[in-house]
Protein backbone atom coordinates (compact mmCIF):
# COMPACT_ATOMS: atom_id res chain seq x y z
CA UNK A 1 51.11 80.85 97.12
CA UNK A 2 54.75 82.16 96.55
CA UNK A 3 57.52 80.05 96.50
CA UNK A 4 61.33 80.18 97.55
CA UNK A 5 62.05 80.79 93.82
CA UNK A 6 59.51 83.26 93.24
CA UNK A 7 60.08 85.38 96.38
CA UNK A 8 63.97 85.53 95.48
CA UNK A 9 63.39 86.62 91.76
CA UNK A 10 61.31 88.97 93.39
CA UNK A 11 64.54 90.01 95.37
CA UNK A 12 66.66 89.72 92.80
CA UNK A 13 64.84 92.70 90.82
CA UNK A 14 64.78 94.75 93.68
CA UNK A 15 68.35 94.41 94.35
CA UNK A 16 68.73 95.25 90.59
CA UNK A 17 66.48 98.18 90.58
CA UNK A 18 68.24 99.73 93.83
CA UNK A 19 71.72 98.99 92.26
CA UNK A 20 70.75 100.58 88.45
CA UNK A 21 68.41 103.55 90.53
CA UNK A 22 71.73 104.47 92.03
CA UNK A 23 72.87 107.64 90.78
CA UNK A 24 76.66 107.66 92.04
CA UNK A 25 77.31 104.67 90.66
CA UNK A 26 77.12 103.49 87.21
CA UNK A 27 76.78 99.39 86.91
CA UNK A 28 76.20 97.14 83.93
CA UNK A 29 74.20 94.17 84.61
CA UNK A 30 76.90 91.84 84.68
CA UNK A 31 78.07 93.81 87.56
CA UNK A 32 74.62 94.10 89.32
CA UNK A 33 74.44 90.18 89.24
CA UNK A 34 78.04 89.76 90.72
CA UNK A 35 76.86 91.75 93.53
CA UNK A 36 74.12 89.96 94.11
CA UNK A 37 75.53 86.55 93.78
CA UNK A 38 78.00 88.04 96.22
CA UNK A 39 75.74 88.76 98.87
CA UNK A 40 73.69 85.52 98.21
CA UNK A 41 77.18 83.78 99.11
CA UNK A 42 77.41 85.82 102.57
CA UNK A 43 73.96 85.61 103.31
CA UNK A 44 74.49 81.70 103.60
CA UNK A 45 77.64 82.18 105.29
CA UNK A 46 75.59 84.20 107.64
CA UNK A 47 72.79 81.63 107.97
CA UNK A 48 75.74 78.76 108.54
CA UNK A 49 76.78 80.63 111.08
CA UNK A 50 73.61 80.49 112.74
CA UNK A 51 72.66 77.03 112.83
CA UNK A 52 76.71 76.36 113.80
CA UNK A 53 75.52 78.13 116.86
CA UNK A 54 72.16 76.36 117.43
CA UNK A 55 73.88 73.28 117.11
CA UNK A 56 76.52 74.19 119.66
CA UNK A 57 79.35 73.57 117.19
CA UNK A 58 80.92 76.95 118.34
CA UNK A 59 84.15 77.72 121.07
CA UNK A 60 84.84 80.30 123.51
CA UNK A 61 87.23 82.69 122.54
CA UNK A 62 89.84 81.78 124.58
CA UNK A 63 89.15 78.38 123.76
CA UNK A 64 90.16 79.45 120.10
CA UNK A 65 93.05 81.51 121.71
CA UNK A 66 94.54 78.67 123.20
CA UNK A 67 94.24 76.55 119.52
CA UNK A 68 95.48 79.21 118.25
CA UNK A 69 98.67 79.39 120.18
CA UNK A 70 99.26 76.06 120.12
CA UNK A 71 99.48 76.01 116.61
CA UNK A 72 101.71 79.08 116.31
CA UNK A 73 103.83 79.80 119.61
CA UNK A 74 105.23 82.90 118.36
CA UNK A 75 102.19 84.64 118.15
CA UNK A 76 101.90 84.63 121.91
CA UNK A 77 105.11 86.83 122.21
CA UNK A 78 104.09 89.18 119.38
């Protein structure tokens, strides 16, 4: 049985091998583990996101539009 830990290591060297495989770009492995922690960082902006809209903690966009020009009138002119 694979865990959470074990299935993103296994990620982890994936992402690495893809990123060093790449022939236009030349990375050192400090690099290669920015990136990832990079895209771990949207990935759970991605998945917050998500539930936000499961939980129904979302607004219409003119809902937002209106907040929006509440806040700061002169954008409504511009």
């Amino acid at each position: 049985m694979t865990t959470d830990g074990q299935n993103e290591l296994v990620g982890f060297h994936q992402f690495v091998g893809e990123q060093l495989a790449n022939a236009n770009v030349d990375l050192s492995l400090e690099q290669v583990l920015a990136l990832w922690r990079h895209r771990q960082r949207e990935n759970e902006a991605i998945r917050e996101g998500l539930r936000a809209v499961e939980e129904g903690r979302v607004m219409t966009v003119e809902e937002h539009m209106r907040r929006m020009y509440e806040r700061h009138p002169s954008l409504k002119d511009a």
